[in-house]
Structures are given as C-alpha cells and as structure tokens.
PDB file of N, CA and C in Angstrom:
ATOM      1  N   UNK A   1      66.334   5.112  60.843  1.00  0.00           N
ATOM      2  CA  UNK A   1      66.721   6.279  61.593  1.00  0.00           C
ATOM      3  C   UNK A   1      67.752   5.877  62.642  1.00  0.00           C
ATOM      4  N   UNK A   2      68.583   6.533  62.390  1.00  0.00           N
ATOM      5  CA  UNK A   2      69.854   6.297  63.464  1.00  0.00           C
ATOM      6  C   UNK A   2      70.140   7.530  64.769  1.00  0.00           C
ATOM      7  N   UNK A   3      70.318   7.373  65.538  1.00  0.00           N
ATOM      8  CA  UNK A   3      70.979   8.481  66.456  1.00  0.00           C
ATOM      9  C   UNK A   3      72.675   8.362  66.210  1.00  0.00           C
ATOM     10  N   UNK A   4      73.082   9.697  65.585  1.00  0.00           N
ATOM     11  CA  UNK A   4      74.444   9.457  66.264  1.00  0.00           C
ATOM     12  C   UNK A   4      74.664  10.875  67.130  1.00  0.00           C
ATOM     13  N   UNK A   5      76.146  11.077  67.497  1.00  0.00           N
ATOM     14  CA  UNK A   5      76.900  12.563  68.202  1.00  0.00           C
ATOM     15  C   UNK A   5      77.514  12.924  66.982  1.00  0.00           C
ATOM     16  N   UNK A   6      77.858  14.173  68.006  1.00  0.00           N
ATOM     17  CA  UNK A   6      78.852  14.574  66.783  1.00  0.00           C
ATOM     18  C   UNK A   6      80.304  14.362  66.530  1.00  0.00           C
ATOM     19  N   UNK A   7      80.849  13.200  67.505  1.00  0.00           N
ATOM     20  CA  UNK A   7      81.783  13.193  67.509  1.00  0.00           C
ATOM     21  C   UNK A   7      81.872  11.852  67.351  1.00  0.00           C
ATOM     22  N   UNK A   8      80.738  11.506  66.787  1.00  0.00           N
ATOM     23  CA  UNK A   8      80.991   9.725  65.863  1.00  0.00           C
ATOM     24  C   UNK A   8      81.149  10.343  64.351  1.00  0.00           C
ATOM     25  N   UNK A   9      80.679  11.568  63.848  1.00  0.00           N
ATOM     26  CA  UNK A   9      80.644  12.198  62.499  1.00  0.00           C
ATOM     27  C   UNK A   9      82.019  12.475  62.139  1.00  0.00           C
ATOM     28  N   UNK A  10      82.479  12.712  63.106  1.00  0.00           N
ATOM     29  CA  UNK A  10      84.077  13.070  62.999  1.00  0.00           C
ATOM     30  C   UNK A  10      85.020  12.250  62.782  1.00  0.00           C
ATOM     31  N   UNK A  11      84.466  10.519  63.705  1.00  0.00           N
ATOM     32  CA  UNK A  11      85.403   9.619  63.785  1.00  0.00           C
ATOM     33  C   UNK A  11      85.121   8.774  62.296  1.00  0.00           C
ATOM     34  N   UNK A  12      83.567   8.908  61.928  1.00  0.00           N
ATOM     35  CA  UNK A  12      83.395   8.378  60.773  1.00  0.00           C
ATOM     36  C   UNK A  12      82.548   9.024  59.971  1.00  0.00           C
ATOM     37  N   UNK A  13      82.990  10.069  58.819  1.00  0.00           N
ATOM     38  CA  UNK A  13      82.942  11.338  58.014  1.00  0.00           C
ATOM     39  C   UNK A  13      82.266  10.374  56.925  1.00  0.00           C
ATOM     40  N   UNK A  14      81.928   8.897  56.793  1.00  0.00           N
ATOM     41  CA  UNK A  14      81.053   8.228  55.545  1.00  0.00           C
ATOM     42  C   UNK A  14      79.902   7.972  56.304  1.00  0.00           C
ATOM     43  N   UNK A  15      79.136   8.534  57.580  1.00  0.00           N
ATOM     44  CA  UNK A  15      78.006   8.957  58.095  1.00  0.00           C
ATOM     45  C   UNK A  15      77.568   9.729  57.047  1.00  0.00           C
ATOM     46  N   UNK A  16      78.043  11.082  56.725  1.00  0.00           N
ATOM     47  CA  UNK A  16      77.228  11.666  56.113  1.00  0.00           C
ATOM     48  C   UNK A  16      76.880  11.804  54.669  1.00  0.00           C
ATOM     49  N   UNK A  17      77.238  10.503  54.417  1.00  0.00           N
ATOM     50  CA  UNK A  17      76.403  10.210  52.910  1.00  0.00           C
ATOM     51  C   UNK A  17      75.509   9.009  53.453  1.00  0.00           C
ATOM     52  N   UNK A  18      75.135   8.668  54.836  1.00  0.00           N
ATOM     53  CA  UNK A  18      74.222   7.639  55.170  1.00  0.00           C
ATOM     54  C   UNK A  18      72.820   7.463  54.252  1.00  0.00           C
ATOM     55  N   UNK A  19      71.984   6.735  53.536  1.00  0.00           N
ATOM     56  CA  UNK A  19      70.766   6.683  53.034  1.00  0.00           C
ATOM     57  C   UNK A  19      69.600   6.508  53.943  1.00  0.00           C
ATOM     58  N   UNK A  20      69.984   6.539  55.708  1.00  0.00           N
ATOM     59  CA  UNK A  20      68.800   6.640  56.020  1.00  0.00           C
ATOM     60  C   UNK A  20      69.056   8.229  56.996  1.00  0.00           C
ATOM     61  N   UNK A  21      67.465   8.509  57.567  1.00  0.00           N
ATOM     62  CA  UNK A  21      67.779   9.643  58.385  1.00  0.00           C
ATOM     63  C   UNK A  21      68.574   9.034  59.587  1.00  0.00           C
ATOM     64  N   UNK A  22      69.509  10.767  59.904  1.00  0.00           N
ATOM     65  CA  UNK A  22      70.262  10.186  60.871  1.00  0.00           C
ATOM     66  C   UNK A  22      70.007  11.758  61.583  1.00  0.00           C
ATOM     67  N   UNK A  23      69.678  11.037  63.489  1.00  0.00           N
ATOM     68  CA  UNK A  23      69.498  12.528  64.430  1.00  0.00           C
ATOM     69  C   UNK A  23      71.007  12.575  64.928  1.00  0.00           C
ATOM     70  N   UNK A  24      71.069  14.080  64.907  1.00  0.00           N
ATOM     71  CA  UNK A  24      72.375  14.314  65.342  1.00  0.00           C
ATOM     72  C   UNK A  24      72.650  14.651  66.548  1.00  0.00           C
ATOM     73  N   UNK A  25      72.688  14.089  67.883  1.00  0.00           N
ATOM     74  CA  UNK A  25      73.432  14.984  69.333  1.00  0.00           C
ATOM     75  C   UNK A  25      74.316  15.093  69.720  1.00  0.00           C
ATOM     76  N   UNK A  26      74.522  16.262  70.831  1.00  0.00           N
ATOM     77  CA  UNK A  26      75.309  16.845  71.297  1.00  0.00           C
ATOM     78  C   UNK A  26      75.954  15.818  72.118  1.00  0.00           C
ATOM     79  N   UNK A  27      77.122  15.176  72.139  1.00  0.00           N
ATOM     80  CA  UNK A  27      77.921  14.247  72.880  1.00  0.00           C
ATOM     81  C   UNK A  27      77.745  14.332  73.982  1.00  0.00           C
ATOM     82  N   UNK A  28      78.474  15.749  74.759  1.00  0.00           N
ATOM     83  CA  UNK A  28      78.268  16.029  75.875  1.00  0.00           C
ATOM     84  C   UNK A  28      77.387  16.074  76.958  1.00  0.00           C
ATOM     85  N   UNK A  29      76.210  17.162  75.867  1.00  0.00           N
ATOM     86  CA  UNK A  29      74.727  17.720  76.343  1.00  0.00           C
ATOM     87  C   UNK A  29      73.657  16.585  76.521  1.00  0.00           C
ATOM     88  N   UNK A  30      74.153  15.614  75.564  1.00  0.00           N
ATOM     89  CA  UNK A  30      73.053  14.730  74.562  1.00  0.00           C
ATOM     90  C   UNK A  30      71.520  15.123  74.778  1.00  0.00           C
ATOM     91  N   UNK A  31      71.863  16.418  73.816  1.00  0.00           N
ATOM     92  CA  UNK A  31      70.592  16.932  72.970  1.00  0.00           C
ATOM     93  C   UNK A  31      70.410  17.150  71.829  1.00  0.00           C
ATOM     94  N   UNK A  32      69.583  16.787  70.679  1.00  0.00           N
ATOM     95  CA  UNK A  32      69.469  16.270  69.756  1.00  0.00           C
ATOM     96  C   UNK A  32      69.639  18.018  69.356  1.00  0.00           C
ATOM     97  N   UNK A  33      70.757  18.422  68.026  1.00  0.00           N
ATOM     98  CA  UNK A  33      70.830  19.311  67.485  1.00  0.00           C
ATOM     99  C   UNK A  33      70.591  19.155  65.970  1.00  0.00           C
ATOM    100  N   UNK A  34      70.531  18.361  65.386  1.00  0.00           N
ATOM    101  CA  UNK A  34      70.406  18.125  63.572  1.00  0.00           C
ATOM    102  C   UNK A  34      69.574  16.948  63.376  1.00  0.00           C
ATOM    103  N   UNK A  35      68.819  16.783  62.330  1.00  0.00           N
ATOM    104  CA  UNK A  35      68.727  16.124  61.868  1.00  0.00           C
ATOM    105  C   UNK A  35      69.316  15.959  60.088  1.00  0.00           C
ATOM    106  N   UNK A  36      69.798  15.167  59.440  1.00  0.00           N
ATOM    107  CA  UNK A  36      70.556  14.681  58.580  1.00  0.00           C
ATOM    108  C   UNK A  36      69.643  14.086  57.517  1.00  0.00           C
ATOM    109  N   UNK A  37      69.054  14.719  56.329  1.00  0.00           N
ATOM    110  CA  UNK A  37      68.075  13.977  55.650  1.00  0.00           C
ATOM    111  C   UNK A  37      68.836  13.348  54.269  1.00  0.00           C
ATOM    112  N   UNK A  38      68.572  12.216  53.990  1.00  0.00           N
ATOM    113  CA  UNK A  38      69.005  11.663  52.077  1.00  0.00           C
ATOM    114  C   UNK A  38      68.622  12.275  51.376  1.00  0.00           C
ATOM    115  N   UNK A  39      69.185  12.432  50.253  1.00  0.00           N
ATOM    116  CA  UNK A  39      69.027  13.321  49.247  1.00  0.00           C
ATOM    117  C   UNK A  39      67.142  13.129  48.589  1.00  0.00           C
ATOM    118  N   UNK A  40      67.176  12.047  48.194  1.00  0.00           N
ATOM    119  CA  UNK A  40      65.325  11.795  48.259  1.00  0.00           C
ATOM    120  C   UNK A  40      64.446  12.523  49.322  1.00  0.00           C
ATOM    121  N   UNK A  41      64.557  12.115  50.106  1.00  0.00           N
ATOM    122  CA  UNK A  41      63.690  12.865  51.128  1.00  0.00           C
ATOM    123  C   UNK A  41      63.525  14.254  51.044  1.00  0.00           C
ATOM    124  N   UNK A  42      64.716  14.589  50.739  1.00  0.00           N
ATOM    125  CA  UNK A  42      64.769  16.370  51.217  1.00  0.00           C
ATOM    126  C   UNK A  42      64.102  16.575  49.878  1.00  0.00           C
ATOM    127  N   UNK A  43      64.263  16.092  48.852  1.00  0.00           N
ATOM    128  CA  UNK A  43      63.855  16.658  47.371  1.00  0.00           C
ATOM    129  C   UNK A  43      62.027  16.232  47.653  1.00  0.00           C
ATOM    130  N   UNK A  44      61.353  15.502  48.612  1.00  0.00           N
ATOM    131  CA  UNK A  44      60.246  15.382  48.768  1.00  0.00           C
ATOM    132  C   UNK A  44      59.522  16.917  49.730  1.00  0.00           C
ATOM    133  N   UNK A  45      60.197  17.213  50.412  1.00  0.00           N
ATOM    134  CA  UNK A  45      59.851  18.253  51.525  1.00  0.00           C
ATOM    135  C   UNK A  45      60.850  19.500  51.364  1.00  0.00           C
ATOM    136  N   UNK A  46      61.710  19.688  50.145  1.00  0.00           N
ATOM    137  CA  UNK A  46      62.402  21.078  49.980  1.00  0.00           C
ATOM    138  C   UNK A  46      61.513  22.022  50.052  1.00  0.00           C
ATOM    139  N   UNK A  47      60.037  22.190  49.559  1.00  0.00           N
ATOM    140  CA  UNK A  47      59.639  23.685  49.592  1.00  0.00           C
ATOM    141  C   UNK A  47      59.187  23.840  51.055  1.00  0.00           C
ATOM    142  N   UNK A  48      58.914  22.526  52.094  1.00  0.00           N
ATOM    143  CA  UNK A  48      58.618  22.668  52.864  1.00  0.00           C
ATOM    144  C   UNK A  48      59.462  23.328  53.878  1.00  0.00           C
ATOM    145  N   UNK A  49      60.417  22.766  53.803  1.00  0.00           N
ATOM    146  CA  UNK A  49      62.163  22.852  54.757  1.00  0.00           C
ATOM    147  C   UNK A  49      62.310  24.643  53.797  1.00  0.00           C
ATOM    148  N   UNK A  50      62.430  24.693  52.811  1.00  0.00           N
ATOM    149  CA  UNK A  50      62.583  25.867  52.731  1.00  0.00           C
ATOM    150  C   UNK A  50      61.761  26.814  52.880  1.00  0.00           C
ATOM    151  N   UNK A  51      60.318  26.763  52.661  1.00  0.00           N
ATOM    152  CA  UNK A  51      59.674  27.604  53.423  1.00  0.00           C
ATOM    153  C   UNK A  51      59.460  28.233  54.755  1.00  0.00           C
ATOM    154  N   UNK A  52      59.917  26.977  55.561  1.00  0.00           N
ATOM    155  CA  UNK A  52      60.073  27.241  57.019  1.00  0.00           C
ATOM    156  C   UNK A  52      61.610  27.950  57.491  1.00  0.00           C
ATOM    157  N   UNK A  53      62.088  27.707  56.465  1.00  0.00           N
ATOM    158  CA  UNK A  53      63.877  28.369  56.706  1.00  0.00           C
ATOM    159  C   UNK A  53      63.415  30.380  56.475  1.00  0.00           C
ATOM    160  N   UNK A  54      62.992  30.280  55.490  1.00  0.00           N
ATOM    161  CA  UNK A  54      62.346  31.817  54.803  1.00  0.00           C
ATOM    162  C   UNK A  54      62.132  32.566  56.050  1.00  0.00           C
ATOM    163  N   UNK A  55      61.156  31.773  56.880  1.00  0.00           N
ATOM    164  CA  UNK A  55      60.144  32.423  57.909  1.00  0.00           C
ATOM    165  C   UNK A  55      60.937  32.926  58.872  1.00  0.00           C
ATOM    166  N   UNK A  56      61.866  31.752  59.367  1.00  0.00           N
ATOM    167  CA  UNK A  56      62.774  32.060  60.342  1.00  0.00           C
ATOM    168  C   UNK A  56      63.325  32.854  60.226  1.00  0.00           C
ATOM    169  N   UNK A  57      64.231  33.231  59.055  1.00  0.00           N
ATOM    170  CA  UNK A  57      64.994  34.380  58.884  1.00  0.00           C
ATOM    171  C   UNK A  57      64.178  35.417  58.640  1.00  0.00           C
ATOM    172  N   UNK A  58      63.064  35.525  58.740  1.00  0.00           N
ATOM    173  CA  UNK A  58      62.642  36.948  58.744  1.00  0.00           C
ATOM    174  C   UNK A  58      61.395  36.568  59.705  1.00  0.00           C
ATOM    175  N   UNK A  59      61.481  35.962  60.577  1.00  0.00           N
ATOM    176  CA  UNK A  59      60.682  36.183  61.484  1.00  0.00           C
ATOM    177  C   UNK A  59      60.795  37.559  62.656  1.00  0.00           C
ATOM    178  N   UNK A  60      61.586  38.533  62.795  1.00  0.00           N
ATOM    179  CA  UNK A  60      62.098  39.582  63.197  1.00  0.00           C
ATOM    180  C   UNK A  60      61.427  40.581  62.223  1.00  0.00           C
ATOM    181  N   UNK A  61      61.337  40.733  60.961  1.00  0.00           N
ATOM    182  CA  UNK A  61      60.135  41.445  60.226  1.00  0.00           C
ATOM    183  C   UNK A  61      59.010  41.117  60.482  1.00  0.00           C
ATOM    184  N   UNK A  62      58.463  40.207  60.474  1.00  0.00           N
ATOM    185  CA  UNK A  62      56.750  39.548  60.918  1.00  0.00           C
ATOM    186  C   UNK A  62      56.436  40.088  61.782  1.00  0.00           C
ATOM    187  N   UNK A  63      57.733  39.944  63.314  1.00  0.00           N
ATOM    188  CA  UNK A  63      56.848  40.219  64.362  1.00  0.00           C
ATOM    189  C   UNK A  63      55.995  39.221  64.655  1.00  0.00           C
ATOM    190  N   UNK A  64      56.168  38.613  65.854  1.00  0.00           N
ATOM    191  CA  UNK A  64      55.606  37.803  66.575  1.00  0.00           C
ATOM    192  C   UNK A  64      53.981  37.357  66.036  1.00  0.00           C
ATOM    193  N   UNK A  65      53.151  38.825  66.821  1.00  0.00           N
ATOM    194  CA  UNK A  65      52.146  38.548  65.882  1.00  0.00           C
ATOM    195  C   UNK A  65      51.943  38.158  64.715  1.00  0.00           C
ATOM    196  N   UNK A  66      52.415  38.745  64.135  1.00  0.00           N
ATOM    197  CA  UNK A  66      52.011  38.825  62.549  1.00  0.00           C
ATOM    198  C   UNK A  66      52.420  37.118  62.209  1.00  0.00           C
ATOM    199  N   UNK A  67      53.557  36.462  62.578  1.00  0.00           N
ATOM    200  CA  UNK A  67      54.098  35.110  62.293  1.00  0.00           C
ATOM    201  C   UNK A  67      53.132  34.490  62.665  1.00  0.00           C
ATOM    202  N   UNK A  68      52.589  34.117  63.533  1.00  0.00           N
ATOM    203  CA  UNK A  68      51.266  33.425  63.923  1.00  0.00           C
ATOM    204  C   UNK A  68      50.320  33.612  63.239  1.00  0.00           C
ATOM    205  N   UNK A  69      49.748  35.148  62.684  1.00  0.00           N
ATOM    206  CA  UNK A  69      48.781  35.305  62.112  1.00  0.00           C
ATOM    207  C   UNK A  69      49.003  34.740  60.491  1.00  0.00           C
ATOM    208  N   UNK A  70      50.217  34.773  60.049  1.00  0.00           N
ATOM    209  CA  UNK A  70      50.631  34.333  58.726  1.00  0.00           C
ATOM    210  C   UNK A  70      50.268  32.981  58.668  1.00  0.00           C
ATOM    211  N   UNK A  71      51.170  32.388  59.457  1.00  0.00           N
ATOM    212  CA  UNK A  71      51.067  30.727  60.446  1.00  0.00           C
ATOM    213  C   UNK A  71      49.404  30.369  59.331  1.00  0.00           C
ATOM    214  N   UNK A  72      48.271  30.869  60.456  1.00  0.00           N
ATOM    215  CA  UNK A  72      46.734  30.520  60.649  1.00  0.00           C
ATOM    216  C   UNK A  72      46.552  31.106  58.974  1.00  0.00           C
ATOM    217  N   UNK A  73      46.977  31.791  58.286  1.00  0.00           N
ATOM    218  CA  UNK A  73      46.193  32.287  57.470  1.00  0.00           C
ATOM    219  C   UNK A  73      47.085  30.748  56.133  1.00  0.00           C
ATOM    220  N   UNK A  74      48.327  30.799  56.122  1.00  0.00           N
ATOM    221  CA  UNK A  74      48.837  30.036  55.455  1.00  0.00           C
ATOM    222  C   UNK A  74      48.117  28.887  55.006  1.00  0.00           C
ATOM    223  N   UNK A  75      47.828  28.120  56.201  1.00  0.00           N
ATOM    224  CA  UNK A  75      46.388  26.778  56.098  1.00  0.00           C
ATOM    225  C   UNK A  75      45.554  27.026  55.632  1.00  0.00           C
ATOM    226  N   UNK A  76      45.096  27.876  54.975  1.00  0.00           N
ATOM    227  CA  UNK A  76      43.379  28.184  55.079  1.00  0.00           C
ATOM    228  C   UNK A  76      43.949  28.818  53.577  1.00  0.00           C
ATOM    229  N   UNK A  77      44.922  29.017  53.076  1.00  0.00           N
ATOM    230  CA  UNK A  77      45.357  29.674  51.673  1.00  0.00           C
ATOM    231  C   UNK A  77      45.810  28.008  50.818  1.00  0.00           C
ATOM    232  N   UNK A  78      46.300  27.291  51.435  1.00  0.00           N
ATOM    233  CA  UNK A  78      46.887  26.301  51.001  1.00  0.00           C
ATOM    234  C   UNK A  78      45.367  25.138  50.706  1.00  0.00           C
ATOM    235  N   UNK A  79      44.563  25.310  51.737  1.00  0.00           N
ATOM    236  CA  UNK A  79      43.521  24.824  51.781  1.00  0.00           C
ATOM    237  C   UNK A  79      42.330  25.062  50.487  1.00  0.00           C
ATOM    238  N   UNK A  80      42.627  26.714  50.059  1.00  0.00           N
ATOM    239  CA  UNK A  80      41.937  27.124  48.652  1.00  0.00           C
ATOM    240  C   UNK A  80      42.522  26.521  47.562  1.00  0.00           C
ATOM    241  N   UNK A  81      44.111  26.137  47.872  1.00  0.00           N
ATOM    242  CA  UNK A  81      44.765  26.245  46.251  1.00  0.00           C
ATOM    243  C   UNK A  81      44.250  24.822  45.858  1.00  0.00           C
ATOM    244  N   UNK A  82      43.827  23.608  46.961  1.00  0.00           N
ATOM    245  CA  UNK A  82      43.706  22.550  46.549  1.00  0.00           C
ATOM    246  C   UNK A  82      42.394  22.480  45.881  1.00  0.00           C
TER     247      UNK A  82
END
C-alpha cells in the first residue's frame, strides 16, 4: 500500500497500473480522497464495491431511515443465505 497525491499521478500516469493498493490525497488538503484497487482485488470485492455504489446512489429513495433499516436487515438476510 502506497500513499500518493494527486499530483504525483500526473507527474507519473504508470501509477495507475500500480499492482499494489495505492491511497490517493489531496496535495494541498492532504486528505485522503481515492483509493486505487488492482485489477484482482476489485474482481474479489466487485459485488461488494458495487453494492455499496447501488445504495449510495439511491440512498435519497431509502431515506435515511429506511437505509439503516435495509443496512440491519441486509446482515441477518445474508446470514440466512449461508
């Protein structure tokens, strides 16, 4: 795992075929905005990363409540399928 900015990505654009994870911050701010996963990895945790992408974008339909309540019920559904 590497830290870089984003303005080492710029100076060196063969960062982002790196094989390990790499966190990405804000130069300026230096606050960590990305993380950068290898192609393996992500193919280990895609439904995960994409499930959580799903939510977000429609977390404005859920409604607060309801996202939490989905949240608690999700575990306990995932928990049956096993």
């Amino acid at each position: 795992m590497n830290l870089v900015t984003s303005s080492d990505i710029l100076r060196k654009p063969a960062l982002l075929s790196s094989d390990q994870v790499l966190f990405i911050e804000d130069g300026r701010k230096h606050v960590l905005k990305s993380v950068l996963l290898p192609i393996d990895i992500y193919q280990r945790v895609r439904e995960l990363v994409e499930a959580e992408i799903y939510l977000r974008e429609n977390a404005q339909a859920l409604g607060e409540e309801s996202y939490a309540e989905f949240l608690a019920i999700e575990t306990v559904v995932e928990d049956l399928a096993k």
